[in-house]
N, C-alpha and C. Protein backbone atom coordinates (compact mmCIF):
# COMPACT_ATOMS: atom_id res chain seq x y z
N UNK A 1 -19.04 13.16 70.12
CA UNK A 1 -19.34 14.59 70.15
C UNK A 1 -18.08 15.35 70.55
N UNK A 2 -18.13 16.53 69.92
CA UNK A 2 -17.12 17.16 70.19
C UNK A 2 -17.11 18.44 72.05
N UNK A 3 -16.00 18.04 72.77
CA UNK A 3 -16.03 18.67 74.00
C UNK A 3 -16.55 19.86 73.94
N UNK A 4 -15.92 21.13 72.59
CA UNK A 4 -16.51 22.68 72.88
C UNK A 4 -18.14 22.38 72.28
N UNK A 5 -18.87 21.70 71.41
CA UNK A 5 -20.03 22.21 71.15
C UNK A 5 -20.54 22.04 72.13
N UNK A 6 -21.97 22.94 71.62
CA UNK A 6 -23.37 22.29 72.81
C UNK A 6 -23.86 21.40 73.00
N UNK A 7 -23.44 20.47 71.92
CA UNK A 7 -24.84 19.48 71.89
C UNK A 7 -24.39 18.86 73.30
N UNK A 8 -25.50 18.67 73.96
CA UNK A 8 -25.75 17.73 74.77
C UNK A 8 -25.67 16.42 75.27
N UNK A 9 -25.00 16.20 75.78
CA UNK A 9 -24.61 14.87 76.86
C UNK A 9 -24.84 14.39 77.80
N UNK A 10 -24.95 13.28 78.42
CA UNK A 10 -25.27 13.44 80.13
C UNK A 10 -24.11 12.76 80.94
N UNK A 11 -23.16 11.64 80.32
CA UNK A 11 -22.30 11.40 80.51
C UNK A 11 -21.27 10.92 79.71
N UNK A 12 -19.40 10.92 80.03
CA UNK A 12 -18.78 10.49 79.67
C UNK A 12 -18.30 9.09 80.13
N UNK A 13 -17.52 7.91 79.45
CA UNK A 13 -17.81 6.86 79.70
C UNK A 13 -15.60 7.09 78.92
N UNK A 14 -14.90 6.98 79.68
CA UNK A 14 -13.44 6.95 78.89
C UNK A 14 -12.81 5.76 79.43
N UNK A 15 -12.24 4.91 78.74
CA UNK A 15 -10.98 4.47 78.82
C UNK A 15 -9.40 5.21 79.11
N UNK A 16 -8.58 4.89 80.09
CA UNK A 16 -7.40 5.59 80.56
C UNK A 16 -6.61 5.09 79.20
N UNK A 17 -6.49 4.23 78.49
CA UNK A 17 -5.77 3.89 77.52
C UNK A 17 -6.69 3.87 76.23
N UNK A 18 -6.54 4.57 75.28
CA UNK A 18 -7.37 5.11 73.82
C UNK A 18 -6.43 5.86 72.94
N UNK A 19 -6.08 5.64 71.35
CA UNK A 19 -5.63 6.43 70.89
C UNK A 19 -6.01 7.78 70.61
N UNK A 20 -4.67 8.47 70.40
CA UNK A 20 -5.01 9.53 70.62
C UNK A 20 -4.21 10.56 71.62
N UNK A 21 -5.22 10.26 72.67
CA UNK A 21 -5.34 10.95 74.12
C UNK A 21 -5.84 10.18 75.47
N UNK A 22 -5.28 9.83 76.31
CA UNK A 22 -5.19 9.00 77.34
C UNK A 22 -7.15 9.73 77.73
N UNK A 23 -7.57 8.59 78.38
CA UNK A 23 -9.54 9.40 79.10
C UNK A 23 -9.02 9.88 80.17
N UNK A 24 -7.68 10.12 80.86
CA UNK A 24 -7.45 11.30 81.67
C UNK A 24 -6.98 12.51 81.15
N UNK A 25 -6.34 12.91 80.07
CA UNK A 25 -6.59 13.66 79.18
C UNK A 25 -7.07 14.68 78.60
N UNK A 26 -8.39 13.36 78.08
CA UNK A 26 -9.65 14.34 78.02
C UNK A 26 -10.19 15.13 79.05
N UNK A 27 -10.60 13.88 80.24
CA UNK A 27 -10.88 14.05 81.77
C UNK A 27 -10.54 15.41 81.94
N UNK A 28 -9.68 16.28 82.10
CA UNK A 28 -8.55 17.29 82.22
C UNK A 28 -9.46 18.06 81.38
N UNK A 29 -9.37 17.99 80.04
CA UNK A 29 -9.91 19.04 79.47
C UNK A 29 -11.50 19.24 79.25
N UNK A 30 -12.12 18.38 79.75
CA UNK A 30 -13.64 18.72 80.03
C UNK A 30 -13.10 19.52 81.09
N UNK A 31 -12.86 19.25 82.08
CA UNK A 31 -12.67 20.35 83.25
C UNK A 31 -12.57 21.59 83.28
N UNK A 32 -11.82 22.05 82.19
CA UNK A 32 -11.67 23.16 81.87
C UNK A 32 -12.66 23.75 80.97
N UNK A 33 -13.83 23.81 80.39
CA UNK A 33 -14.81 23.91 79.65
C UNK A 33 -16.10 24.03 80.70
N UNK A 34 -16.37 25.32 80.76
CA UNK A 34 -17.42 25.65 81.88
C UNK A 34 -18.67 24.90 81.63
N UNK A 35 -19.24 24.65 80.21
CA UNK A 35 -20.32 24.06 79.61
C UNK A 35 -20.49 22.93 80.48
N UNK A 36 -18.92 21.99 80.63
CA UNK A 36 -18.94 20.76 81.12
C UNK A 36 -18.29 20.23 82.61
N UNK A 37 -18.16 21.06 83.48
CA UNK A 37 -17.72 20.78 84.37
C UNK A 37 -18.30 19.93 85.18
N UNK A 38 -19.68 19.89 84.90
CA UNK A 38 -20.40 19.53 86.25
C UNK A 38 -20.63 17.57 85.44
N UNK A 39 -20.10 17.56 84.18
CA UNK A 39 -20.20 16.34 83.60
C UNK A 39 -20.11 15.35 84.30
N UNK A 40 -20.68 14.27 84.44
CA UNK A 40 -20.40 12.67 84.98
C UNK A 40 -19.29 12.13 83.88
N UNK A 41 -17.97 11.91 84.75
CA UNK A 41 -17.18 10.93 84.08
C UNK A 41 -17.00 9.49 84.56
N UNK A 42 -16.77 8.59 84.17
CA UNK A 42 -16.67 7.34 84.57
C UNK A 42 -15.34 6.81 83.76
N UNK A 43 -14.56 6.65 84.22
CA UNK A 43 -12.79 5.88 84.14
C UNK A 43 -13.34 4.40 84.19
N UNK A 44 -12.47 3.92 83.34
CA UNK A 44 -12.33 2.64 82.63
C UNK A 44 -10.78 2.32 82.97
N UNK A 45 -10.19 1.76 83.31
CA UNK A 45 -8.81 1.12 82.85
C UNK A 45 -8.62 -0.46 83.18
N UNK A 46 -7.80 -1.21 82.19
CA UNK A 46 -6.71 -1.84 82.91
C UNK A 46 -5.49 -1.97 83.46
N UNK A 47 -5.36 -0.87 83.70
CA UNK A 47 -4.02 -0.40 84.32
C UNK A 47 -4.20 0.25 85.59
N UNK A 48 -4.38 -0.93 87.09
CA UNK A 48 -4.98 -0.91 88.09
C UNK A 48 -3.97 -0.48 89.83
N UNK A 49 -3.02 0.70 88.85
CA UNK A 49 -2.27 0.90 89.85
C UNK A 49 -2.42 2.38 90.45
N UNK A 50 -2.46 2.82 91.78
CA UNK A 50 -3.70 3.33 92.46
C UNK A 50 -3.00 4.87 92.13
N UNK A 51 -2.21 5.26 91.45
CA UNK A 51 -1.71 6.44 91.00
C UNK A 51 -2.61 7.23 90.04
N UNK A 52 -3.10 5.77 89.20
CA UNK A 52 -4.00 6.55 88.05
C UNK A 52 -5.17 6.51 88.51
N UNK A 53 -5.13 5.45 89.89
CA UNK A 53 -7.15 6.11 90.26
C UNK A 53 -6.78 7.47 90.65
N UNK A 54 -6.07 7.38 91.97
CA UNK A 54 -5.49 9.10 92.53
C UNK A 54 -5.49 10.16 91.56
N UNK A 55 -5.17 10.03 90.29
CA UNK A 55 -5.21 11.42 89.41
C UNK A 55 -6.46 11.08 88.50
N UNK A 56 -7.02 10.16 88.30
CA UNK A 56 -8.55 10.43 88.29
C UNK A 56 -10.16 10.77 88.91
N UNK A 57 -9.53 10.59 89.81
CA UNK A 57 -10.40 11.07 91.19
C UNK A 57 -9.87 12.84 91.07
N UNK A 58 -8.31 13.26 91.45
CA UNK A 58 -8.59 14.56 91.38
C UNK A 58 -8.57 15.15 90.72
N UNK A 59 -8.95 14.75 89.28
CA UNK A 59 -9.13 15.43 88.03
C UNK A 59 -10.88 15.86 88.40
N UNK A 60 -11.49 15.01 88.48
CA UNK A 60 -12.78 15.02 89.24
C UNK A 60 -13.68 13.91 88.51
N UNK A 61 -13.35 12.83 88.15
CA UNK A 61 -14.17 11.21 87.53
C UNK A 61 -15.08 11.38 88.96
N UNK A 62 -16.05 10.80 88.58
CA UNK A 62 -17.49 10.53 89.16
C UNK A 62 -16.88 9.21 89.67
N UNK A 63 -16.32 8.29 89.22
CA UNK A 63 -16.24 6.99 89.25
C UNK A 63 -15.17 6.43 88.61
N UNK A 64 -14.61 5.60 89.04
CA UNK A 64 -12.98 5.01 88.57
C UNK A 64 -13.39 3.71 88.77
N UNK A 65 -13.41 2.15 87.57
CA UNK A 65 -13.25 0.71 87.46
C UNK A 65 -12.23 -0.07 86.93
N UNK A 66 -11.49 -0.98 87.60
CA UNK A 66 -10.40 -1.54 87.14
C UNK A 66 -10.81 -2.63 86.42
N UNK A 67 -10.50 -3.02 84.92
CA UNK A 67 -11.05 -4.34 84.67
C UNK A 67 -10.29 -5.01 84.59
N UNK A 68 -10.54 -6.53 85.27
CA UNK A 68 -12.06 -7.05 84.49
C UNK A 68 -12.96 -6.03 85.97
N UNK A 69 -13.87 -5.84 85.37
CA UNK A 69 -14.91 -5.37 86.34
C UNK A 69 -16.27 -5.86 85.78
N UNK A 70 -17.37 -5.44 86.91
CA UNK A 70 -18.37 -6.12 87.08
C UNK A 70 -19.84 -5.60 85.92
N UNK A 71 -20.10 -5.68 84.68
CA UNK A 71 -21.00 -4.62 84.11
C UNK A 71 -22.38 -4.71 84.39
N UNK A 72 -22.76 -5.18 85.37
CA UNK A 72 -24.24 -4.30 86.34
C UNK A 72 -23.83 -3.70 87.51
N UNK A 73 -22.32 -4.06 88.26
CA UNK A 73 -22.11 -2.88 88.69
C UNK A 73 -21.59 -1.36 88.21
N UNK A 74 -20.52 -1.62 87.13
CA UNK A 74 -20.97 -0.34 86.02
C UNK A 74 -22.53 0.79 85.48
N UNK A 75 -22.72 -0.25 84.93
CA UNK A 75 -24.20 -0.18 84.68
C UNK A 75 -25.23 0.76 85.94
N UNK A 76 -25.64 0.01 86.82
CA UNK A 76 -25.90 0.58 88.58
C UNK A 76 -25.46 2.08 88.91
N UNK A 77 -24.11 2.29 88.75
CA UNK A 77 -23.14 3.17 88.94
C UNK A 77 -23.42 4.76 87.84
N UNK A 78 -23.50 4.09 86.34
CA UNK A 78 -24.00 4.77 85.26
C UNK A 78 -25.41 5.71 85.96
N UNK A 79 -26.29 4.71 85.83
CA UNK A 79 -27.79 4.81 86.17
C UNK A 79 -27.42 5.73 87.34
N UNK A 80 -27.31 5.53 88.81
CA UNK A 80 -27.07 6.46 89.34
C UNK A 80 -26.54 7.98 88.98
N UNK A 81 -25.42 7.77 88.84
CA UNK A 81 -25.00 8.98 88.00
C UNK A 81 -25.95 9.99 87.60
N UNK A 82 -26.77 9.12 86.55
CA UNK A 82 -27.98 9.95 85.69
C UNK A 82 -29.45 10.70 86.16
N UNK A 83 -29.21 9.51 87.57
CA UNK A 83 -30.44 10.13 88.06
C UNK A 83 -30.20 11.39 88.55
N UNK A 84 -28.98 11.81 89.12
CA UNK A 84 -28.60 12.78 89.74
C UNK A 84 -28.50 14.06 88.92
């Protein structure tokens, strides 16, 4: 889906490494899109050096995982998210 429409989402799910545009990036520019601020993001990387959690956290990610990581704790993490 595209960031400016409406359609509806409940969360984002990015990889820090994707062509293109890095999922901090994007991260960044949901932020700026009033529609989506309040979005659940969840960071993906393997690139587990604590600079890129630090600027994904204050970009504002819900959640930052270094893999290999655990996918029912992902998963858990997701679900939470949603309930909220």
């Amino acid at each position: 889906a595209r960031l400016e429409s409406d359609r509806p989402f409940d969360l984002a799910l990015l990889d820090v490494m994707m062509p293109g545009a890095t999922g901090l990036e994007i991260l960044g520019a949901i932020r700026t899109l009033a529609h989506r601020r309040a979005l659940p993001v969840v960071i993906l990387t393997a690139r587990g050096a604590e600079g890129v959690r630090t600027q994904a956290l204050e970009l504002g990610a819900a959640e930052f995982f270094t893999k290999p990581f655990s996918p029912k704790r992902v998963l858990a993490r997701v679900n939470e998210l949603l309930e909220v």
